[in-house]
N, C-alpha and C. Protein backbone atom coordinates (compact mmCIF):
# COMPACT_ATOMS: atom_id res chain seq x y z
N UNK A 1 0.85 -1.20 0.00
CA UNK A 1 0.00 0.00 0.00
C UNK A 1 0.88 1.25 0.00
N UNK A 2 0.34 2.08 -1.07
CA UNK A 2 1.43 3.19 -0.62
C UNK A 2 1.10 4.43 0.41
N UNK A 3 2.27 5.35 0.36
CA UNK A 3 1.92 6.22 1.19
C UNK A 3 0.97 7.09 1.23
N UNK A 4 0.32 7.55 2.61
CA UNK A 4 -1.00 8.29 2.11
C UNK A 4 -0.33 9.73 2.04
N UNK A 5 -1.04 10.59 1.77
CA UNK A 5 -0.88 11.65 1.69
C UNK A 5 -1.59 12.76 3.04
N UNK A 6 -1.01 13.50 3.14
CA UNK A 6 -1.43 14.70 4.06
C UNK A 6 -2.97 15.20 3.58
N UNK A 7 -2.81 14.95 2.05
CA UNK A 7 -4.60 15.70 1.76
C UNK A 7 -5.70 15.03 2.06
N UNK A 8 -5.31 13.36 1.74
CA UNK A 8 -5.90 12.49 2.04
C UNK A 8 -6.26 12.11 3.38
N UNK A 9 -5.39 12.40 4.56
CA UNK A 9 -5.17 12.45 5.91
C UNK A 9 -6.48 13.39 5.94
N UNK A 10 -6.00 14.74 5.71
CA UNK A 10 -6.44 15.73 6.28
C UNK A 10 -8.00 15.83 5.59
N UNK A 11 -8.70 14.75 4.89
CA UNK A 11 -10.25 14.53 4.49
C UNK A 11 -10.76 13.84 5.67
N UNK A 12 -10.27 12.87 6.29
CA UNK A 12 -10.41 11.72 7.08
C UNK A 12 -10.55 12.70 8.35
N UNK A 13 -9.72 13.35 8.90
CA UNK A 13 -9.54 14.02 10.24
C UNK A 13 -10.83 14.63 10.77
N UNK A 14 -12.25 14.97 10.16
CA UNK A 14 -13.03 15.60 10.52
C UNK A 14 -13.52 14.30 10.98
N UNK A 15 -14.05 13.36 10.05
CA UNK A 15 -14.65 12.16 10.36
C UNK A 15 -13.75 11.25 11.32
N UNK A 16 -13.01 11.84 11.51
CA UNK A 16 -11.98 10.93 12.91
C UNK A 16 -12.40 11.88 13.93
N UNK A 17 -12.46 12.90 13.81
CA UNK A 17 -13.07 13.80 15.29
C UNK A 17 -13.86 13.66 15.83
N UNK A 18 -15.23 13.08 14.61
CA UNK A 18 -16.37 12.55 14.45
C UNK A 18 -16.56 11.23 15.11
N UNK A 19 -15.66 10.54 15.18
CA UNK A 19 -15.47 9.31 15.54
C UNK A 19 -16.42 8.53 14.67
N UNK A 20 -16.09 8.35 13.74
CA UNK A 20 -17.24 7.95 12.46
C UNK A 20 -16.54 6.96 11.45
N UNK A 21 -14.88 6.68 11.31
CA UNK A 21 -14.17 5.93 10.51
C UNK A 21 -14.51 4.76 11.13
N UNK A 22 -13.71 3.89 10.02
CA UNK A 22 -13.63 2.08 10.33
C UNK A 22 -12.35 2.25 11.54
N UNK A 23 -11.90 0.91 12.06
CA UNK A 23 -10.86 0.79 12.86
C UNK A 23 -9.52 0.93 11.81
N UNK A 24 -9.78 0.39 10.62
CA UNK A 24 -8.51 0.85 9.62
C UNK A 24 -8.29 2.11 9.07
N UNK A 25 -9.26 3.02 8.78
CA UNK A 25 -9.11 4.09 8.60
C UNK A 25 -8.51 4.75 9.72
N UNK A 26 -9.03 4.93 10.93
CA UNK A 26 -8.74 5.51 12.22
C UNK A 26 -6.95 5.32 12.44
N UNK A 27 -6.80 4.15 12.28
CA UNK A 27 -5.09 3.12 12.33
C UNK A 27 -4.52 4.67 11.10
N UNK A 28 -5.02 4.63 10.09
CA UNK A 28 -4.34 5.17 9.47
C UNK A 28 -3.95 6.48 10.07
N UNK A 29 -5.23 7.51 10.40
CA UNK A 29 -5.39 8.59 10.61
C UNK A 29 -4.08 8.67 12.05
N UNK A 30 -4.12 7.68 12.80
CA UNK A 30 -3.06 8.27 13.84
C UNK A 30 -2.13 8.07 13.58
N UNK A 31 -1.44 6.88 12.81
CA UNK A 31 -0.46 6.50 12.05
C UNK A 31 0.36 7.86 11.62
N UNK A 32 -0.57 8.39 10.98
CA UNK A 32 0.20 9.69 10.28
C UNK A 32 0.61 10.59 10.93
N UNK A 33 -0.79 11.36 11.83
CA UNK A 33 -0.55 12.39 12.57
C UNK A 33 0.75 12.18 13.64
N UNK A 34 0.91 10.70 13.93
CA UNK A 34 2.26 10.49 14.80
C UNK A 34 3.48 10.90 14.48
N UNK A 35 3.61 11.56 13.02
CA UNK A 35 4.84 11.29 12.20
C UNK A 35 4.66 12.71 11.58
N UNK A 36 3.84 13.33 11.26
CA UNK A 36 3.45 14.24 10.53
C UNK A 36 2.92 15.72 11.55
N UNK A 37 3.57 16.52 11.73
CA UNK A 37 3.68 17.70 12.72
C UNK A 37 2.42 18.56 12.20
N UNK A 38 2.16 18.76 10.71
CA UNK A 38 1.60 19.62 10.15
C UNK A 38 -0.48 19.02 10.43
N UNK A 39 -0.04 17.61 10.00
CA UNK A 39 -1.23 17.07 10.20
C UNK A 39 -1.74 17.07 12.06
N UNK A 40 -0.86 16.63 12.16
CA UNK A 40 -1.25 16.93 13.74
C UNK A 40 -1.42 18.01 14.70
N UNK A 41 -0.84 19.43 14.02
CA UNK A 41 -1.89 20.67 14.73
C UNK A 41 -2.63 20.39 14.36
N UNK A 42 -3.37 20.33 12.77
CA UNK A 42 -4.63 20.25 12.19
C UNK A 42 -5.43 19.59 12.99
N UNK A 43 -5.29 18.80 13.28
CA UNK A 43 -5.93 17.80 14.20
C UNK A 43 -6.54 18.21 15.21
N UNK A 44 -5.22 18.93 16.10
CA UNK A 44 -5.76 19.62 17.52
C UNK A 44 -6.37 20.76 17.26
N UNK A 45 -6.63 21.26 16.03
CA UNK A 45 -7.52 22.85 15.67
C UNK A 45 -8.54 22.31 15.50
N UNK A 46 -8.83 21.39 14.70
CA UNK A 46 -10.23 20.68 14.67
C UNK A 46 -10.47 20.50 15.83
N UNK A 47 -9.97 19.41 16.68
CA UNK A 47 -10.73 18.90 17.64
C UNK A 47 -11.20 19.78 18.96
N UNK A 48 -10.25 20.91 18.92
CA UNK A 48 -10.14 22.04 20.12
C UNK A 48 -12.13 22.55 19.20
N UNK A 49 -11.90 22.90 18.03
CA UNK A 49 -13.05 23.63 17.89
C UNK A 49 -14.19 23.11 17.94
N UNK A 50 -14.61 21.62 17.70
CA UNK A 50 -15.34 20.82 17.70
C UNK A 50 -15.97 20.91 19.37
N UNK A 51 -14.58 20.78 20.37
CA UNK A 51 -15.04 20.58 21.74
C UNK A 51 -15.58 21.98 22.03
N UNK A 52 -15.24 23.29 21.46
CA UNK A 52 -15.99 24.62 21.56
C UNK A 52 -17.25 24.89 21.38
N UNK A 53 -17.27 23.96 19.99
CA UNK A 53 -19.11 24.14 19.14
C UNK A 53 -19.69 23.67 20.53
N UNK A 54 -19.23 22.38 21.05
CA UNK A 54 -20.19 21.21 21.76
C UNK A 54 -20.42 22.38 23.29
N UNK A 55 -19.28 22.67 23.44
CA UNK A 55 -19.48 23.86 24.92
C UNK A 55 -20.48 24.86 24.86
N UNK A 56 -20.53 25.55 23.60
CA UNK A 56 -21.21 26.68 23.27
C UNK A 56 -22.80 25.96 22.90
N UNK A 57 -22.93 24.62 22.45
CA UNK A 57 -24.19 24.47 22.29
C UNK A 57 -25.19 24.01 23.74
N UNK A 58 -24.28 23.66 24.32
CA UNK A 58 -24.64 22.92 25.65
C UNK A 58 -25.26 24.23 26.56
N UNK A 59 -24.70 24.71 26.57
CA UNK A 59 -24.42 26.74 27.21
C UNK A 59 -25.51 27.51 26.65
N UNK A 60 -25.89 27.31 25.18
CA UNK A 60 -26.91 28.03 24.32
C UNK A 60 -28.41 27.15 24.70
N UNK A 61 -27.97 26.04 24.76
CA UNK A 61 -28.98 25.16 25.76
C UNK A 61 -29.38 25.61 27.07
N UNK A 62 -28.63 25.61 27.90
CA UNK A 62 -28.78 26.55 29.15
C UNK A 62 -29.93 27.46 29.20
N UNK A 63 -29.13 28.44 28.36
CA UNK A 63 -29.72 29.95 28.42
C UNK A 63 -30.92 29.76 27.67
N UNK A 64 -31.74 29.08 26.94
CA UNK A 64 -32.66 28.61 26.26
C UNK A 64 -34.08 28.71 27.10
N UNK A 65 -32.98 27.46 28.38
CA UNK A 65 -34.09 26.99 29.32
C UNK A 65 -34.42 27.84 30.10
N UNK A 66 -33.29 28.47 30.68
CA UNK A 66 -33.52 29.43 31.79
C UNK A 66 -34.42 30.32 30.96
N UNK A 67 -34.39 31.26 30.23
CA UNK A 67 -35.47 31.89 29.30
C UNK A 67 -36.55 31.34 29.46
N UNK A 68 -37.04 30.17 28.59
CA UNK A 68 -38.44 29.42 29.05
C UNK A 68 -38.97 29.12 30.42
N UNK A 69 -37.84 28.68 31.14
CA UNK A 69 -38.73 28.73 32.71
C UNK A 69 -39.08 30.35 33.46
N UNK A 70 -38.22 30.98 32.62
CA UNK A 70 -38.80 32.77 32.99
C UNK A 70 -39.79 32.73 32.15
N UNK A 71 -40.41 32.73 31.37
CA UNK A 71 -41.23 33.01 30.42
C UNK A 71 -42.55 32.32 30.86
N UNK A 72 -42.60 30.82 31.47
CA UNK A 72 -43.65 30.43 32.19
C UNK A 72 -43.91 31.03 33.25
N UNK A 73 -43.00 31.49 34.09
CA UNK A 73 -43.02 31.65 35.47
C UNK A 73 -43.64 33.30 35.71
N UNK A 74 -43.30 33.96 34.70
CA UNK A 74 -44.06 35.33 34.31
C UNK A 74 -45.50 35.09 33.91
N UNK A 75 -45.69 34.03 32.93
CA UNK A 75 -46.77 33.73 32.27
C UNK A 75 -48.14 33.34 33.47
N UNK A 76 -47.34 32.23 34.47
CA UNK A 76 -48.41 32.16 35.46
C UNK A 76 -48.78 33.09 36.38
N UNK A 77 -47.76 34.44 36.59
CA UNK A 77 -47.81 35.22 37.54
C UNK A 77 -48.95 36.29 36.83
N UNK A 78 -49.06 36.14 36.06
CA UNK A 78 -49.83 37.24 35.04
C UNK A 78 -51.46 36.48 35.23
N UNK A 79 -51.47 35.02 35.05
CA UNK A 79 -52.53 34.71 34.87
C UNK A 79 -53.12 34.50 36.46
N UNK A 80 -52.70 34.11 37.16
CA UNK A 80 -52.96 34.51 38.89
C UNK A 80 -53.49 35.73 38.91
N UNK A 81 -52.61 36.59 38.91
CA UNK A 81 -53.44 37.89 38.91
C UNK A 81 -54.70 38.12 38.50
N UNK A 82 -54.40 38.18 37.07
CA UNK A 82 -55.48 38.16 36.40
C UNK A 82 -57.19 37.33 36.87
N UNK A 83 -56.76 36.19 37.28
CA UNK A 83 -57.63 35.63 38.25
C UNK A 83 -58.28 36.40 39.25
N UNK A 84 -57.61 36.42 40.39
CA UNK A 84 -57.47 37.23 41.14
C UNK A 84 -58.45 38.59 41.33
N UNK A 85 -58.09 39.39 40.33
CA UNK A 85 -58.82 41.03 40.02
C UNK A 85 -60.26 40.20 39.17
N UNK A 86 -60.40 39.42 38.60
CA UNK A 86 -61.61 39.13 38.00
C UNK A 86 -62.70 38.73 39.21
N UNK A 87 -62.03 37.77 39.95
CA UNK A 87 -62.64 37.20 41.58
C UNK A 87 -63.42 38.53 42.14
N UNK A 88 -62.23 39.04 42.25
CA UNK A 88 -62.62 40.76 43.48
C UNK A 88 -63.20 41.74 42.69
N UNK A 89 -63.36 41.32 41.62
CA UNK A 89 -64.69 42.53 40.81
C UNK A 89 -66.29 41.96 40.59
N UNK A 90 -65.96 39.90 40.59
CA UNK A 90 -66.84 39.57 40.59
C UNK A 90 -67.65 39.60 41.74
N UNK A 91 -67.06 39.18 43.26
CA UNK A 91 -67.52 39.54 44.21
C UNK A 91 -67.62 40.98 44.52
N UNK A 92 -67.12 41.93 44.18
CA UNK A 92 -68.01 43.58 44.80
C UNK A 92 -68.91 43.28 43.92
N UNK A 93 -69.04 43.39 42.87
CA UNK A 93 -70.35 43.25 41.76
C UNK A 93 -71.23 42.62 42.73
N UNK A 94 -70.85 41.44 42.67
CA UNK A 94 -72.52 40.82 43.74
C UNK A 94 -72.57 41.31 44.52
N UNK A 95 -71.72 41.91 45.73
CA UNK A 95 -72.62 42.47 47.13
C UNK A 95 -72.98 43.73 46.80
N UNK A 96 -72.19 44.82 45.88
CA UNK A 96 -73.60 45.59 45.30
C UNK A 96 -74.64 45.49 45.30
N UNK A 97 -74.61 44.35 44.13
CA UNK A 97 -76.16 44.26 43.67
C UNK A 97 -76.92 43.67 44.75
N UNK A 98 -76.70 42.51 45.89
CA UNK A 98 -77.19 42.04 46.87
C UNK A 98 -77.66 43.38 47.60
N UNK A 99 -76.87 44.38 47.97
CA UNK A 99 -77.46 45.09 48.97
C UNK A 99 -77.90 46.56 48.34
N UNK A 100 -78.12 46.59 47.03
CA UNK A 100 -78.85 47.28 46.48
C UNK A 100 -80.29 46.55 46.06
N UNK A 101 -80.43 45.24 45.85
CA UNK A 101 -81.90 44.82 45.86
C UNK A 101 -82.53 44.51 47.57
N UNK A 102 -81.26 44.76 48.46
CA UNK A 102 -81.65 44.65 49.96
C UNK A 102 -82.15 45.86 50.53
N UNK A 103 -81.75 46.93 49.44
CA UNK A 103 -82.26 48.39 50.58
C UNK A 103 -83.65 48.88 49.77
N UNK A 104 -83.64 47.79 48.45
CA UNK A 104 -85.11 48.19 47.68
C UNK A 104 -85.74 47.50 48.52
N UNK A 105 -85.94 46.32 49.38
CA UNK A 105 -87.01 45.95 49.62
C UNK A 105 -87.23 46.45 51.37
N UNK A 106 -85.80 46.78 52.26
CA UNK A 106 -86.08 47.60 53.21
C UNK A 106 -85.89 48.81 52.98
N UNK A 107 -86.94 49.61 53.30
CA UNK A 107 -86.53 51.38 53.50
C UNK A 107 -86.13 51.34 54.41
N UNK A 108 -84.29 52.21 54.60
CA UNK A 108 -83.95 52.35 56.12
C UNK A 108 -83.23 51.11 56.33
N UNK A 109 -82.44 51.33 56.96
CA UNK A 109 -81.40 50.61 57.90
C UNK A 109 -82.62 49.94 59.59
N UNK A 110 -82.12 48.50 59.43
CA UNK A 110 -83.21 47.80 60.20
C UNK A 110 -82.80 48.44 61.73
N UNK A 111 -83.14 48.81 62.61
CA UNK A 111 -82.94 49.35 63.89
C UNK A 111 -83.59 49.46 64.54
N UNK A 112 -85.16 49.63 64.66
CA UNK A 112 -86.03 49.59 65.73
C UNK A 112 -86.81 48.45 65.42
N UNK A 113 -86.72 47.00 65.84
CA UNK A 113 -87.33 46.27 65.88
C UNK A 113 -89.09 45.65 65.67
N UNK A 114 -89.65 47.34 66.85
CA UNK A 114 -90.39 46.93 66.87
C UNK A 114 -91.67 48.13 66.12
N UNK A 115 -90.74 48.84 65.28
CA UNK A 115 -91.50 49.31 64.34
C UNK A 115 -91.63 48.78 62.73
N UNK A 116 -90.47 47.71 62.56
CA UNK A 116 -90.56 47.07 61.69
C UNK A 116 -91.28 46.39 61.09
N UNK A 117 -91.31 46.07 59.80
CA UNK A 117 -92.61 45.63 59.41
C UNK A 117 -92.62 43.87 59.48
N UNK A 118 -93.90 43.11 59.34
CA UNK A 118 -93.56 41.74 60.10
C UNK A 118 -92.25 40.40 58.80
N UNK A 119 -92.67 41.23 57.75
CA UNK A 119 -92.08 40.66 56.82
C UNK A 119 -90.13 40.50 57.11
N UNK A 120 -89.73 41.91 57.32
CA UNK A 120 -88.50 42.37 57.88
C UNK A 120 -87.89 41.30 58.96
N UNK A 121 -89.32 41.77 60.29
CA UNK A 121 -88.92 41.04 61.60
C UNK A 121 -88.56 39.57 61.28
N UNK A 122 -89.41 38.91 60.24
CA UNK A 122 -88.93 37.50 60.15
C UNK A 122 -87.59 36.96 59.11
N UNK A 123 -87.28 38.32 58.40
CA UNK A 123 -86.24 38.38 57.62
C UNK A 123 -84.75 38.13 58.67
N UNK A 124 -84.96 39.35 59.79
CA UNK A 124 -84.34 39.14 60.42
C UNK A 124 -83.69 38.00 61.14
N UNK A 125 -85.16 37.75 61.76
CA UNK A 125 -84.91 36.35 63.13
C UNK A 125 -84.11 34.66 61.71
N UNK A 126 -84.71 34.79 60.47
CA UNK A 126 -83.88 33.94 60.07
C UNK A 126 -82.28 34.10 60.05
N UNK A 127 -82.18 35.62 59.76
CA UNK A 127 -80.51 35.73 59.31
C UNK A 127 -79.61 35.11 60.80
N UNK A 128 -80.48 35.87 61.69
CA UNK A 128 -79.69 35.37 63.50
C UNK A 128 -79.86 34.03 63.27
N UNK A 129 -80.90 32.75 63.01
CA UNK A 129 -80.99 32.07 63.23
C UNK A 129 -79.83 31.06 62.53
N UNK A 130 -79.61 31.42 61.20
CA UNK A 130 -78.48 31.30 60.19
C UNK A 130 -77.54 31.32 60.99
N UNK A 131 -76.69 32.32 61.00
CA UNK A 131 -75.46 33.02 61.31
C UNK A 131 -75.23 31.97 62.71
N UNK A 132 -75.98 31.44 63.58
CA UNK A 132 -76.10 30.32 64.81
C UNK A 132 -75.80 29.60 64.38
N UNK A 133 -76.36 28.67 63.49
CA UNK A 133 -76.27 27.60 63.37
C UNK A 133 -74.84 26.90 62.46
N UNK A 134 -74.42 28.41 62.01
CA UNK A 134 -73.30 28.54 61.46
C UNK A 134 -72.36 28.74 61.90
N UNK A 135 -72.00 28.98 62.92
CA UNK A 135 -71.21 29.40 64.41
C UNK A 135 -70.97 27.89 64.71
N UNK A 136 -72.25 27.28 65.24
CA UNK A 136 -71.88 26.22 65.84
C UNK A 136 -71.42 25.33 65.13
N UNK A 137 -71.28 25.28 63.94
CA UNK A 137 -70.33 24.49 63.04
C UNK A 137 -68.72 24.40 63.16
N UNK A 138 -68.37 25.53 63.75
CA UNK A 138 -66.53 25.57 63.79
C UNK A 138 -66.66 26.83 65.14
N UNK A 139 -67.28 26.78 65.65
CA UNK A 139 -67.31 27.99 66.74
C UNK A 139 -65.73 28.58 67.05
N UNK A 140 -65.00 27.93 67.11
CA UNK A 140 -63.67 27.97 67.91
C UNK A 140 -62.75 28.64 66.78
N UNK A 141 -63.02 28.46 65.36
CA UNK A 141 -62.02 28.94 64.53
C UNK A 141 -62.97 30.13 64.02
N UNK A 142 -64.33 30.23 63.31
CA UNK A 142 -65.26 31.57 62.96
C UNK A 142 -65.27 32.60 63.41
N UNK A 143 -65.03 33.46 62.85
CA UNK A 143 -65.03 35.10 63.68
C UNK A 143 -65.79 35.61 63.53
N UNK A 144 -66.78 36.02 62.52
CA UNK A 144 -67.93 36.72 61.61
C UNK A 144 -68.59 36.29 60.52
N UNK A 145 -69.87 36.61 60.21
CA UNK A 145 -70.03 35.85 59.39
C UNK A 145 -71.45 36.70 59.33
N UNK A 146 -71.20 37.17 57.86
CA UNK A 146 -72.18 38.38 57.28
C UNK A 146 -72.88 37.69 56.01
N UNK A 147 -74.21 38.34 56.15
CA UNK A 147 -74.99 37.61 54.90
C UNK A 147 -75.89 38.80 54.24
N UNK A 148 -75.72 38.55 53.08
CA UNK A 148 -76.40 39.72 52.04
C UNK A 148 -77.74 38.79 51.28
N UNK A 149 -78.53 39.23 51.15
CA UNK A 149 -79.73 38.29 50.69
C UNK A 149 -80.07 39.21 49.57
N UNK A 150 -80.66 38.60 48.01
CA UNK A 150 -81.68 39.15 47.33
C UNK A 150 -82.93 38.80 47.56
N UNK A 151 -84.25 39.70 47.18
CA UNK A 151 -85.11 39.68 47.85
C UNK A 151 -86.31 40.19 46.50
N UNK A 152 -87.35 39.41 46.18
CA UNK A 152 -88.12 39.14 45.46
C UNK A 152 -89.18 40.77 46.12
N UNK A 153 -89.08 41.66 44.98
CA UNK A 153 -90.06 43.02 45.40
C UNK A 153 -91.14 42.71 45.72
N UNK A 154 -92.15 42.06 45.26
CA UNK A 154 -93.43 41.72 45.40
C UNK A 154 -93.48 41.00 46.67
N UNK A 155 -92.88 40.06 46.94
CA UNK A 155 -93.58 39.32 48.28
C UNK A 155 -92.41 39.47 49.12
N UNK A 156 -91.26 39.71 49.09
CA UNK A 156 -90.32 39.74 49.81
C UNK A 156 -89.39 38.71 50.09
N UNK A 157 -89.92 37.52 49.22
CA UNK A 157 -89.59 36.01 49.57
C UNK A 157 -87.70 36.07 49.31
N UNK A 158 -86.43 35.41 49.44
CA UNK A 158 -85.42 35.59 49.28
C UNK A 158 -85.33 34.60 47.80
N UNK A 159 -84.36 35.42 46.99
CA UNK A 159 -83.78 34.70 46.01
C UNK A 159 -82.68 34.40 46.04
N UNK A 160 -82.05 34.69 46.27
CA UNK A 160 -80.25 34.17 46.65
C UNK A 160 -79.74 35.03 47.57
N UNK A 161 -78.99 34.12 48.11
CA UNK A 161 -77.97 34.67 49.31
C UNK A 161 -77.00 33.84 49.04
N UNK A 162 -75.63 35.55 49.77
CA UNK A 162 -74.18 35.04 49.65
C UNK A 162 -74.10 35.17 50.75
N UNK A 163 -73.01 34.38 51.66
CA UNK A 163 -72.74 33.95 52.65
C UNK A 163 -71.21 34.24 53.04
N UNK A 164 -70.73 35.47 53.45
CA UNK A 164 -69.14 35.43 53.71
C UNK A 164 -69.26 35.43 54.90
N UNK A 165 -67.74 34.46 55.58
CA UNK A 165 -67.19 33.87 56.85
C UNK A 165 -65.81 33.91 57.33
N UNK A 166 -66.10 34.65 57.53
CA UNK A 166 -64.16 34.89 58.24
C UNK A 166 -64.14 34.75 59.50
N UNK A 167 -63.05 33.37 59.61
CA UNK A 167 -61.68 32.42 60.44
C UNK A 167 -60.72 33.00 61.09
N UNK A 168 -60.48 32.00 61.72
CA UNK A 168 -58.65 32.29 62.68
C UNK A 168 -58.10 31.62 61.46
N UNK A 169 -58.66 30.22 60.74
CA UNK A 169 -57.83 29.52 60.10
C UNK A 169 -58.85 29.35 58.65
N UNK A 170 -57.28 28.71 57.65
CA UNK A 170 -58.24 28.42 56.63
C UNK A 170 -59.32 26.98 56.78
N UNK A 171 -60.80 27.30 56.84
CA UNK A 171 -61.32 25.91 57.25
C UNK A 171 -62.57 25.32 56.16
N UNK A 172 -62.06 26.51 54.67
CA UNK A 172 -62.52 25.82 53.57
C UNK A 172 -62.30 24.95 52.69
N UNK A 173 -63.47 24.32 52.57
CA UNK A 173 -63.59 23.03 52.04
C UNK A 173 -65.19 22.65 51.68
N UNK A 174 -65.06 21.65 50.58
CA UNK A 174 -66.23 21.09 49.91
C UNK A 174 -67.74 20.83 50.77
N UNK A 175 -67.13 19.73 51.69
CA UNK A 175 -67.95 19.32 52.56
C UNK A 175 -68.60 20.48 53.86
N UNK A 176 -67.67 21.49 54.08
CA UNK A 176 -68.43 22.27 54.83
C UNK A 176 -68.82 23.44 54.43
N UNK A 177 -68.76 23.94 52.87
CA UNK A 177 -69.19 24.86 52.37
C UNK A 177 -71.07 23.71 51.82
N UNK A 178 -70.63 22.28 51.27
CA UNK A 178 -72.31 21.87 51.17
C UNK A 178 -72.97 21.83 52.38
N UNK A 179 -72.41 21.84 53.83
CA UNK A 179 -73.19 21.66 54.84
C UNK A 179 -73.95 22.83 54.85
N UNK A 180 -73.03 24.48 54.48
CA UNK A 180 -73.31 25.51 55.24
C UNK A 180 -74.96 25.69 54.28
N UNK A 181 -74.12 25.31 52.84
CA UNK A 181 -75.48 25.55 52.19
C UNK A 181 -76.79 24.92 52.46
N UNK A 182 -77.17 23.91 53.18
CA UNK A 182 -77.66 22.70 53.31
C UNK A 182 -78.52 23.42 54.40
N UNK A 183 -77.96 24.49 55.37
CA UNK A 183 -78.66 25.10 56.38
C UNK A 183 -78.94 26.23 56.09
N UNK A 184 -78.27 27.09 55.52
CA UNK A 184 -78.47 28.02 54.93
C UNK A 184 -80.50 28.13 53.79
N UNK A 185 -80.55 26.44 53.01
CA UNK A 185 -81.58 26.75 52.21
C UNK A 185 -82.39 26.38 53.43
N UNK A 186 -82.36 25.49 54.62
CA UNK A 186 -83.53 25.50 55.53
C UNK A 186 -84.02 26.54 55.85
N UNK A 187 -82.79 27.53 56.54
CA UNK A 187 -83.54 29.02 56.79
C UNK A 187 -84.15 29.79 56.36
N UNK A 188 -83.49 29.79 55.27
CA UNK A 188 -84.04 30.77 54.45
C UNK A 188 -85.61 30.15 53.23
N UNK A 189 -85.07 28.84 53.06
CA UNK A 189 -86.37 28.67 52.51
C UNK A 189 -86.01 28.78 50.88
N UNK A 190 -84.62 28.52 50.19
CA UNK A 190 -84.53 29.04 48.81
C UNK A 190 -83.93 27.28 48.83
N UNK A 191 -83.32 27.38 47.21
CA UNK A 191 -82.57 25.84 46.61
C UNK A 191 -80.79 26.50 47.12
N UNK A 192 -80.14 25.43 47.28
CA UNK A 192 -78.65 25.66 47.81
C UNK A 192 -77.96 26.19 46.44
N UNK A 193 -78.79 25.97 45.39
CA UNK A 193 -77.84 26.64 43.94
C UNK A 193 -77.92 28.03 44.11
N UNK A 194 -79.03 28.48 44.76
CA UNK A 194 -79.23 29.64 44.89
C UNK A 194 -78.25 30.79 46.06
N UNK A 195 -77.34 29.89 46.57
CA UNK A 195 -76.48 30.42 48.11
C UNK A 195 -74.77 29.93 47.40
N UNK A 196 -74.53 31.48 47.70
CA UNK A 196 -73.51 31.17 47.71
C UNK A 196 -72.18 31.75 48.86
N UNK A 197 -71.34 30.36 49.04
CA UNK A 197 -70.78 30.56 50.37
C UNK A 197 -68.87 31.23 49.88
N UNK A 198 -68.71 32.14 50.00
CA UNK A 198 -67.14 32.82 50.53
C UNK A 198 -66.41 32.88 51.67
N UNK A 199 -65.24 32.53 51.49
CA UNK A 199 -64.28 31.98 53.16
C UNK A 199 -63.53 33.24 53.00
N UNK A 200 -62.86 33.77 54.06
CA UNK A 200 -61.63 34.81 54.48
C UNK A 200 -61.01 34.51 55.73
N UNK A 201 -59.52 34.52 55.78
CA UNK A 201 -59.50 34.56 56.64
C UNK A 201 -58.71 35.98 57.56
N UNK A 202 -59.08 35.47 58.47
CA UNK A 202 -58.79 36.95 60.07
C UNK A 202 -57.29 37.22 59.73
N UNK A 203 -56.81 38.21 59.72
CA UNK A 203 -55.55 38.91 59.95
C UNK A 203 -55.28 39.10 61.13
């Protein structure tokens, strides 16, 4: 076989960096560079730059990710919010409107009992009776617990009520938001689709 040549070498050397030759090709490729000074910087310029690309892609990888996990991590902070301000516009909206169809059907702020009219008085004695029976559900953690009712003009009968309750602790949950409703429609006398219950808690 004759001698190879440096040009011929130096075709092979990428695909030897590559690690991609046969075991005889490879034989050759070091063969030479052992003997051959010129071929063998070549060698180490390739392979130095090869191990650069691989650093710089690994690195461009990096910075890729870190980008995308900022980019989610903004993305959810935006949509929280956004949550958030929709919640607290949806709830003022309702107790508005709750205690703007509450002062259409009382004239006046309820305060003298016993000039009230009988419809009122029994409006009342349910809400106390409520707000009890709702107490005695978690007495020890409940602090307050305010109720806004809509109220049918003509007969006075209730159409929905919201129910907010503020805690020492957080003590919402499924099962005792269906209980509250569950007593809530006894009192009042409406369907539990019609009640709706909000937790807060105490600062």
């Amino acid at each position: 076989m004759g001698k190879i040549t440096c040009n011929v070498v130096r075709d092979l050397i990428p695909l030897y960096v590559d690690d991609v030759l046969s075991n005889d090709s490879k034989e050759i490729v070091e063969n030479h560079i052992a003997e051959c000074e010129g071929c063998k910087k070549y060698y180490s310029q390739l392979k130095d730059g090869a191990t650069l690309t691989a650093e710089r892609s690994r690195h461009d990888q990096k910075i890729i990710k870190s980008i995308r996990k900022e980019i989610r991590r903004k993305r959810n902070i935006a949509v929280g919010v956004a949550v958030i301000i929709v919640t607290l516009i949806a709830v003022v909206a309702l107790f508005s409107t709750v205690d703007a169809m509450k002062q259409d059907m009382v004239s006046g702020e309820f305060s003298d009992k016993t000039g009230a009219s009988a419809e009122v008085v029994e409006l009342h004695n349910k809400e106390i009776e409520l707000k009890k029976q709702i107490k005695a559900l978690d007495n020890d953690n409940i602090t307050n617990i305010r109720l806004d009712m809509a109220c049918n003009a003509n007969d006075n009968s209730i159409n929905e009520a919201c129910i907010y309750i503020v805690s020492k602790a957080d003590i919402e949950d499924a099962e005792m938001k269906s209980r509250i409703r569950e007593i809530a429609a006894q009192c009042l006398e409406i369907e539990t689709t019609n009640i709706e219950v909000i937790y807060g808690v105490a600062e």
